[in-house]
PDB file of N, CA and C in Angstrom:
ATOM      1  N   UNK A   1       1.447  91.608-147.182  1.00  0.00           N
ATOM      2  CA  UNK A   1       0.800  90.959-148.299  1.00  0.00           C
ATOM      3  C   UNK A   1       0.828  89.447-148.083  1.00  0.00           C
ATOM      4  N   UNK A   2      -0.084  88.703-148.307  1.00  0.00           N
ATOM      5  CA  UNK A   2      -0.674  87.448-148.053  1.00  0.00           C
ATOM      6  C   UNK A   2      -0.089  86.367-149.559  1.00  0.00           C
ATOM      7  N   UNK A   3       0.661  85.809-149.244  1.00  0.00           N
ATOM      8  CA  UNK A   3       0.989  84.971-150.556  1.00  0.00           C
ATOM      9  C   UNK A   3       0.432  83.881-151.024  1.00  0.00           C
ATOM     10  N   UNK A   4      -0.276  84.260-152.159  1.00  0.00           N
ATOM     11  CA  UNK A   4      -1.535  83.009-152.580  1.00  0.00           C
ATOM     12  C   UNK A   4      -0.588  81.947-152.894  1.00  0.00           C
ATOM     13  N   UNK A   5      -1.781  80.950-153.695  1.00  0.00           N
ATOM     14  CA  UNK A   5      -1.064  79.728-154.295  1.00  0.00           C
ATOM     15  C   UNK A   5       0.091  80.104-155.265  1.00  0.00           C
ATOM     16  N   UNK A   6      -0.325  80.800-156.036  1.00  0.00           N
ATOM     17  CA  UNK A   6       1.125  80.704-157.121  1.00  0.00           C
ATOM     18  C   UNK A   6       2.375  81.241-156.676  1.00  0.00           C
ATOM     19  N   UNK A   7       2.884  82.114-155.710  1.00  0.00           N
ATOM     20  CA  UNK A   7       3.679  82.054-155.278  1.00  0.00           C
ATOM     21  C   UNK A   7       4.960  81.033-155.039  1.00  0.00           C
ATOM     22  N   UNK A   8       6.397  81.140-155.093  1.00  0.00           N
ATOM     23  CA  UNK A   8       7.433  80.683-155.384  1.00  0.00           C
ATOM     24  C   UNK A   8       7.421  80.012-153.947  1.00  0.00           C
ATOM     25  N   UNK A   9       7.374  78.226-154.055  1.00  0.00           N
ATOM     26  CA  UNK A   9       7.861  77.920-152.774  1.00  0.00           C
ATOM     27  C   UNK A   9       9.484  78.004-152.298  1.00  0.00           C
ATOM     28  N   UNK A  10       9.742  78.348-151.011  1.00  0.00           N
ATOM     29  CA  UNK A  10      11.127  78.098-150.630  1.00  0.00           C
ATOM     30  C   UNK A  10      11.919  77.097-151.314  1.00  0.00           C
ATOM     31  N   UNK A  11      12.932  76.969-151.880  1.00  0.00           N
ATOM     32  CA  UNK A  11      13.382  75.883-152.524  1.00  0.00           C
ATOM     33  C   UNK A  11      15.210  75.816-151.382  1.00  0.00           C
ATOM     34  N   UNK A  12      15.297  74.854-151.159  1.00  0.00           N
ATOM     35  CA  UNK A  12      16.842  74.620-150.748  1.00  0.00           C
ATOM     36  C   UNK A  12      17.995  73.777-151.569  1.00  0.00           C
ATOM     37  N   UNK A  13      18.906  74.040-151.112  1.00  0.00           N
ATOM     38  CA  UNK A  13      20.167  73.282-152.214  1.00  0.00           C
ATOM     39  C   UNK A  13      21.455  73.172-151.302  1.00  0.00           C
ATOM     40  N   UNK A  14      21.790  71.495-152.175  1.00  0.00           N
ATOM     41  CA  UNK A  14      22.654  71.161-150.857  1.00  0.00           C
ATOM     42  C   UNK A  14      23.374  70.812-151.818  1.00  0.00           C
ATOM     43  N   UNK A  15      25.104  70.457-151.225  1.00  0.00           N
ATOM     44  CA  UNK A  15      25.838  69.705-151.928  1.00  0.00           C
ATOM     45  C   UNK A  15      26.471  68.376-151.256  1.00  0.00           C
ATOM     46  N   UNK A  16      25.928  67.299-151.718  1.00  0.00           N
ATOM     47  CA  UNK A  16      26.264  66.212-151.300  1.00  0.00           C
ATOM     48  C   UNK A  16      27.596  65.903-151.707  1.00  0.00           C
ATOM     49  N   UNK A  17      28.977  65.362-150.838  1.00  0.00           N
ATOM     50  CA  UNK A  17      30.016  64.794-151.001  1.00  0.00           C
ATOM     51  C   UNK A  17      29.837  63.192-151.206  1.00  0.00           C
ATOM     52  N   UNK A  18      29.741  62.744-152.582  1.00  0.00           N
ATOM     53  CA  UNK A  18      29.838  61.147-153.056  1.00  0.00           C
ATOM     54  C   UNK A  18      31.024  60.639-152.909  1.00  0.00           C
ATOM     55  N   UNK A  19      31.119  59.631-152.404  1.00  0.00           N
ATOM     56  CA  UNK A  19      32.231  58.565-152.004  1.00  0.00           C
ATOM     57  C   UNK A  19      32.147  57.120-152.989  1.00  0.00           C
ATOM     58  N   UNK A  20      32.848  56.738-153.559  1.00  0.00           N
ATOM     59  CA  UNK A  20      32.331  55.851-154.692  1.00  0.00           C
ATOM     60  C   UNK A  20      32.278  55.649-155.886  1.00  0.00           C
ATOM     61  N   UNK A  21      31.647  57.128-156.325  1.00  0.00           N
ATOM     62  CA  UNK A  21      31.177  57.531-157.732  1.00  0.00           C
ATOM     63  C   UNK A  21      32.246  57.659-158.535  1.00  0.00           C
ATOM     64  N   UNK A  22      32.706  56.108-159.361  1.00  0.00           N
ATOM     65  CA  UNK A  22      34.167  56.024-159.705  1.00  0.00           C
ATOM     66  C   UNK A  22      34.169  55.649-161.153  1.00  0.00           C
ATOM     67  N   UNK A  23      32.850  55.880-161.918  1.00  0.00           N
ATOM     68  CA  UNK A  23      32.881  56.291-163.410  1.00  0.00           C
ATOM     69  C   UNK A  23      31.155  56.380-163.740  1.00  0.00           C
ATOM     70  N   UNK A  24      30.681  56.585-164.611  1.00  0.00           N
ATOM     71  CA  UNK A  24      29.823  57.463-165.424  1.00  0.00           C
ATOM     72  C   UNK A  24      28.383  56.683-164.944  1.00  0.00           C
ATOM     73  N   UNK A  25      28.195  55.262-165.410  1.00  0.00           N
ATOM     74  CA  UNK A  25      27.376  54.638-164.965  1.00  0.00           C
ATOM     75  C   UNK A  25      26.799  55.088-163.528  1.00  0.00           C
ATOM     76  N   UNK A  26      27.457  54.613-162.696  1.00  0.00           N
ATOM     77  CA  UNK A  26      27.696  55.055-161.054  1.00  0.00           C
ATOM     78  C   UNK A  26      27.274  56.646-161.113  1.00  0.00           C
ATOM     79  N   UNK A  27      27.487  57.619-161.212  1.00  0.00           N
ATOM     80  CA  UNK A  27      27.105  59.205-161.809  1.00  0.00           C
ATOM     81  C   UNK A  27      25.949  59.029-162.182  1.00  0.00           C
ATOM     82  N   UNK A  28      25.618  58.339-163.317  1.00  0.00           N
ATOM     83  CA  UNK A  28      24.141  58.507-163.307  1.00  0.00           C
ATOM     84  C   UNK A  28      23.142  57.762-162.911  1.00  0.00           C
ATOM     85  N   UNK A  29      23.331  56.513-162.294  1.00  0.00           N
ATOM     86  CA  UNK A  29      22.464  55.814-161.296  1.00  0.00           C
ATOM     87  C   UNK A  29      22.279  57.251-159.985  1.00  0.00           C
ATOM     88  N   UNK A  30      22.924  57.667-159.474  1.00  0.00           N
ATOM     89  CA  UNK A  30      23.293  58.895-158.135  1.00  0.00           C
ATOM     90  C   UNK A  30      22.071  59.298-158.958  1.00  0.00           C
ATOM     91  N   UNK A  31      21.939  60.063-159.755  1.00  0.00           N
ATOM     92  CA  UNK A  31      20.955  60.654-160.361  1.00  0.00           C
ATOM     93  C   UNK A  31      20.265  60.865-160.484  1.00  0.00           C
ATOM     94  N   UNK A  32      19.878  59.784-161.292  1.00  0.00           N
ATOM     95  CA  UNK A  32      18.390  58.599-161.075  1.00  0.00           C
ATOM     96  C   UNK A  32      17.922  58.373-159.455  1.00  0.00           C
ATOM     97  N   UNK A  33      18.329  58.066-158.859  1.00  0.00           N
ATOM     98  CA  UNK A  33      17.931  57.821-157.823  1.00  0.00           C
ATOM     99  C   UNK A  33      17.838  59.169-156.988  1.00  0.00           C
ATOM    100  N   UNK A  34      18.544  60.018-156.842  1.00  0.00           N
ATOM    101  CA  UNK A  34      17.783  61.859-156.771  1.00  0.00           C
ATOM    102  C   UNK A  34      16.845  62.312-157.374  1.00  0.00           C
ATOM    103  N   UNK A  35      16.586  61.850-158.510  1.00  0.00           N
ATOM    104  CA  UNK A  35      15.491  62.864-159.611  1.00  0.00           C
ATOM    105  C   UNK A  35      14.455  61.782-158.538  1.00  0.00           C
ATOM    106  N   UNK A  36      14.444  60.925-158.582  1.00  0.00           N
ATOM    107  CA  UNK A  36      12.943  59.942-157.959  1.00  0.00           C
ATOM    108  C   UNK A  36      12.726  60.315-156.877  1.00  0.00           C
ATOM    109  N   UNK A  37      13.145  61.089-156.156  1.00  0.00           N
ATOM    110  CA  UNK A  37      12.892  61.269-154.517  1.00  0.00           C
ATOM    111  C   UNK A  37      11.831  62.476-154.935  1.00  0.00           C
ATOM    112  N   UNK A  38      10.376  62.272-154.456  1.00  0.00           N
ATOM    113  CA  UNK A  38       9.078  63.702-154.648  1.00  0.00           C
ATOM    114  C   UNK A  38       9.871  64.219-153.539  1.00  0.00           C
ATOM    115  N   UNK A  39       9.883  65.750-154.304  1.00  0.00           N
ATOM    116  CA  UNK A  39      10.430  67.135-153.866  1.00  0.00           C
ATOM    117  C   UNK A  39      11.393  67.626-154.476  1.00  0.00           C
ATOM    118  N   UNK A  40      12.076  66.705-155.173  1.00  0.00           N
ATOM    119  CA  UNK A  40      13.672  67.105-155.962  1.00  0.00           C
ATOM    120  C   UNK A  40      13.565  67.632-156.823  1.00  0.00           C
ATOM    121  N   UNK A  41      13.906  69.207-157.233  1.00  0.00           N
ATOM    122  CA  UNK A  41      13.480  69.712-158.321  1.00  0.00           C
ATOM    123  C   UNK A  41      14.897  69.560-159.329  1.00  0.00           C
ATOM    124  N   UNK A  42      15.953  69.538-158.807  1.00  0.00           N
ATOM    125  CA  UNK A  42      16.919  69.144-159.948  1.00  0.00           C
ATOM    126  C   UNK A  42      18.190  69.023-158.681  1.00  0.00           C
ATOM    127  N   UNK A  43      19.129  68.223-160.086  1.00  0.00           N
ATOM    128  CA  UNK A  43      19.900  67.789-159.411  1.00  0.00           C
ATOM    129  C   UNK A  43      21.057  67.716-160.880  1.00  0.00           C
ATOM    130  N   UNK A  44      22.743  67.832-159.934  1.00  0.00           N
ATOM    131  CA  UNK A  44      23.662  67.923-161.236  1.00  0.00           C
ATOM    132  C   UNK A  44      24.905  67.272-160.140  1.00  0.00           C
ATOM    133  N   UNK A  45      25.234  66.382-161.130  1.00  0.00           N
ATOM    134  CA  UNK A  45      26.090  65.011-160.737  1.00  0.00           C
ATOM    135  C   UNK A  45      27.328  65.598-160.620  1.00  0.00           C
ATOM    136  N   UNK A  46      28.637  65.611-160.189  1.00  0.00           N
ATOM    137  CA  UNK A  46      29.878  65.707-161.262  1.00  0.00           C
ATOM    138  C   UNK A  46      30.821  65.539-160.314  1.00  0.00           C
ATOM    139  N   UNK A  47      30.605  64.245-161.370  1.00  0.00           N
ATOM    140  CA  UNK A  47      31.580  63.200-161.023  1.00  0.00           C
ATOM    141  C   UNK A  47      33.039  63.612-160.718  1.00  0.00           C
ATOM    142  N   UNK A  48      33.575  64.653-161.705  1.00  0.00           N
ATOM    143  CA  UNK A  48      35.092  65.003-161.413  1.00  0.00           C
ATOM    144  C   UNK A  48      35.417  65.213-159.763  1.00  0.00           C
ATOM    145  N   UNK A  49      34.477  66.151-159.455  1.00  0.00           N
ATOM    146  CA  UNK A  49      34.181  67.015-158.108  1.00  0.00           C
ATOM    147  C   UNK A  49      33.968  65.750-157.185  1.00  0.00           C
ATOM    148  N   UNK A  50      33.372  64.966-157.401  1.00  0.00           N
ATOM    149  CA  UNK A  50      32.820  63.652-156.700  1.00  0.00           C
ATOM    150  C   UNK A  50      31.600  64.312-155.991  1.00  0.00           C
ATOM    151  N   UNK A  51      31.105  64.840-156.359  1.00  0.00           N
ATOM    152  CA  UNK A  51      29.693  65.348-155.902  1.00  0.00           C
ATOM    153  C   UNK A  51      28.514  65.739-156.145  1.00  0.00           C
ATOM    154  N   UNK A  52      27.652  65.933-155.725  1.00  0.00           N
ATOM    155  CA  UNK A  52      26.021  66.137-156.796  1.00  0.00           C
ATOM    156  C   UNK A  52      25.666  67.329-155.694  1.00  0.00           C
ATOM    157  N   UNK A  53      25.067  68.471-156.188  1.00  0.00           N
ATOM    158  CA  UNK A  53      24.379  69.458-156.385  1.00  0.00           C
ATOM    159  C   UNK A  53      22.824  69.301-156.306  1.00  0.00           C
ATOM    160  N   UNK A  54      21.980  69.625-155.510  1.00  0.00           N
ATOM    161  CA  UNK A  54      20.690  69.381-155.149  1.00  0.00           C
ATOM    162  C   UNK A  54      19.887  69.890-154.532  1.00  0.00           C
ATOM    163  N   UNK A  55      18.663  70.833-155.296  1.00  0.00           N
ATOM    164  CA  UNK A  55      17.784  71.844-154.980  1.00  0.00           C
ATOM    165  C   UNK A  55      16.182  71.087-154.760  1.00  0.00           C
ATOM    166  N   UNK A  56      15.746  71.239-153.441  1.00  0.00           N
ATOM    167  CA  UNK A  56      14.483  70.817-153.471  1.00  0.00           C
ATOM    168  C   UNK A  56      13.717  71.267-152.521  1.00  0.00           C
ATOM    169  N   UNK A  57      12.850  70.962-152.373  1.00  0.00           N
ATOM    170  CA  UNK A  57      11.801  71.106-151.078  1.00  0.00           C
ATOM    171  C   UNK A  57      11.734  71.107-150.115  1.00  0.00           C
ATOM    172  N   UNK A  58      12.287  71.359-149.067  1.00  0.00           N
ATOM    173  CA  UNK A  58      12.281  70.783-147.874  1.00  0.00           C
ATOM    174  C   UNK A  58      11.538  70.835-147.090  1.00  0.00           C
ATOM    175  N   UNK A  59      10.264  70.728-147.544  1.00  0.00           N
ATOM    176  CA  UNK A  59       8.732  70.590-147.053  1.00  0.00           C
ATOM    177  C   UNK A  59       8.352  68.663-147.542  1.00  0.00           C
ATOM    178  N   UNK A  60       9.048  68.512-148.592  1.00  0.00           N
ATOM    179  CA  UNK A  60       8.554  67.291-149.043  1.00  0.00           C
ATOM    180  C   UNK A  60       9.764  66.663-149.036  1.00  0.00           C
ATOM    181  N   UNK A  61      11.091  67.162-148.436  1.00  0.00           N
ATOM    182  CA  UNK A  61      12.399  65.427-148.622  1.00  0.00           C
ATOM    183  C   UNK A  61      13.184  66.281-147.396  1.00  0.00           C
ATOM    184  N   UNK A  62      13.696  65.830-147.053  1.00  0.00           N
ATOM    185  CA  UNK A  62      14.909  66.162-146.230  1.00  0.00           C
ATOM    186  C   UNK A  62      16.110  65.575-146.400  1.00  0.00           C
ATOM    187  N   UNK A  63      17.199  65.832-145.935  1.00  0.00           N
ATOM    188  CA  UNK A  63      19.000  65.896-146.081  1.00  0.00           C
ATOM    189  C   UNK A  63      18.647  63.792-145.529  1.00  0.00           C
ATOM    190  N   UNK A  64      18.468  63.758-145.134  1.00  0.00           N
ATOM    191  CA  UNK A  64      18.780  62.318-144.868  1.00  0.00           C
ATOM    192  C   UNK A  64      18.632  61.141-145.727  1.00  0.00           C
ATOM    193  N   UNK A  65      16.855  61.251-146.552  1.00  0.00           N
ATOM    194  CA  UNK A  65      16.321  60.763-147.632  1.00  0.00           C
ATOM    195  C   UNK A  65      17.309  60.962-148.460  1.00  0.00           C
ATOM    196  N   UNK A  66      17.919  62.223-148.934  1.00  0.00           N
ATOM    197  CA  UNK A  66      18.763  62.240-150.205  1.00  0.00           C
ATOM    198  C   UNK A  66      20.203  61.373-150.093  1.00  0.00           C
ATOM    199  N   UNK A  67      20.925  61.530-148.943  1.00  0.00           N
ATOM    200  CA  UNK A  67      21.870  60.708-148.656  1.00  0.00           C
ATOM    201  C   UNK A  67      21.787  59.279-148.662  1.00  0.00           C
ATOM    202  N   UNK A  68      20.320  58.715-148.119  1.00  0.00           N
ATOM    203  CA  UNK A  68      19.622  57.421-148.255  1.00  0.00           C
ATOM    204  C   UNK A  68      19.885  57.150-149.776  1.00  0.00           C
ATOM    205  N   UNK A  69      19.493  57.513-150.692  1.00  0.00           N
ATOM    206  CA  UNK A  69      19.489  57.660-151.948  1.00  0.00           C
ATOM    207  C   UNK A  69      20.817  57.214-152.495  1.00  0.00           C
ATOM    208  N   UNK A  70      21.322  58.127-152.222  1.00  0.00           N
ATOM    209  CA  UNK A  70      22.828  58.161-152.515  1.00  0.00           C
ATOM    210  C   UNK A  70      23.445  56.350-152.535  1.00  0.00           C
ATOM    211  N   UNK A  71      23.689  56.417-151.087  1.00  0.00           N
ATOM    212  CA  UNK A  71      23.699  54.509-150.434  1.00  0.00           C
ATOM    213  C   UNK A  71      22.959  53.913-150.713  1.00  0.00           C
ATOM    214  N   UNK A  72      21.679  54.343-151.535  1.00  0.00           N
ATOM    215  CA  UNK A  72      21.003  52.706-152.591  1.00  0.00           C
ATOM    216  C   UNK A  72      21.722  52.229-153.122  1.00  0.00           C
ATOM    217  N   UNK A  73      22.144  53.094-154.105  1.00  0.00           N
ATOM    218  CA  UNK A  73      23.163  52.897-155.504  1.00  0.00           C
ATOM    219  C   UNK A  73      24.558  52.491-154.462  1.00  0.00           C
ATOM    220  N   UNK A  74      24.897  52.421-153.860  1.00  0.00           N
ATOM    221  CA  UNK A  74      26.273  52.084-153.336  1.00  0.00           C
ATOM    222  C   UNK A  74      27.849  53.005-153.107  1.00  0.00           C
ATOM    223  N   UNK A  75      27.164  53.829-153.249  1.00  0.00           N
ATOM    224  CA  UNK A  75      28.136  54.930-152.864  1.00  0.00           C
ATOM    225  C   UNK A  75      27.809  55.230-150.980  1.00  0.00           C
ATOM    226  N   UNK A  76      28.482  56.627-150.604  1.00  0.00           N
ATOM    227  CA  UNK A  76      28.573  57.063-149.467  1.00  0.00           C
ATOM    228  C   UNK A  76      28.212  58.519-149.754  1.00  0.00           C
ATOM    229  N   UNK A  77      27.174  59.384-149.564  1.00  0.00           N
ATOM    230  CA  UNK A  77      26.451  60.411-149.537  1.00  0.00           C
ATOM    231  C   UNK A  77      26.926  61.189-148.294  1.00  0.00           C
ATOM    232  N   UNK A  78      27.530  62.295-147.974  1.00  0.00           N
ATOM    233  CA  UNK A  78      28.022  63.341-147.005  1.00  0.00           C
ATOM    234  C   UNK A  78      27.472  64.630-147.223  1.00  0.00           C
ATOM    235  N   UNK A  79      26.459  65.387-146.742  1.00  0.00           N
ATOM    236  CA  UNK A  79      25.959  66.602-146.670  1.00  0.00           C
ATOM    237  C   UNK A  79      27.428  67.699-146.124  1.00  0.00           C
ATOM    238  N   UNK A  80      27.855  68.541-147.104  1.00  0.00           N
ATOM    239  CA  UNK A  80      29.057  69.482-146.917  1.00  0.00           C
ATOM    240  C   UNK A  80      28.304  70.577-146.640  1.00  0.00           C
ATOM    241  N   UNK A  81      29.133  71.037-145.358  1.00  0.00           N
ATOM    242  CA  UNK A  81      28.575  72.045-144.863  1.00  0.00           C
ATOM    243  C   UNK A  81      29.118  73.575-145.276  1.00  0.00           C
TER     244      UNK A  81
END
């Protein structure tokens, strides 16, 4: 069977290890600056964990862009494997 347009694209999800993210502000700048990357369909911060949670496209962003992201805001972004 041939999968038209409406069909569910592949979606991936990573968990980034934040270095930095050392109160709430900082947490949600990380955020902000994930939700803005086209392809990111969601994303969940937490802070306790020191890490963000992140499901997207990987037709339209890849693991590097999101870590880029990460080091706008001034933290250190680590893809856990």
């Amino acid at each position: 069977m041939i999968a038209g347009p409406t069909a569910a694209k592949a979606m991936r999800a990573v968990v980034i290890a934040i270095s930095g993210m050392n109160n709430a502000a900082v947490a949600r700048s990380v955020r902000s600056a994930l939700e803005l990357i086209r392809g990111v369909q969601d994303v969940e911060v937490r802070p306790q964990s020191a890490e963000a949670h992140v499901r997207f496209d990987p037709e339209l962003v890849d693991d590097w862009q999101l870590c880029r992201a990460v080091q706008a805001v001034g933290c250190r972004g680590e893809l856990r494997t």
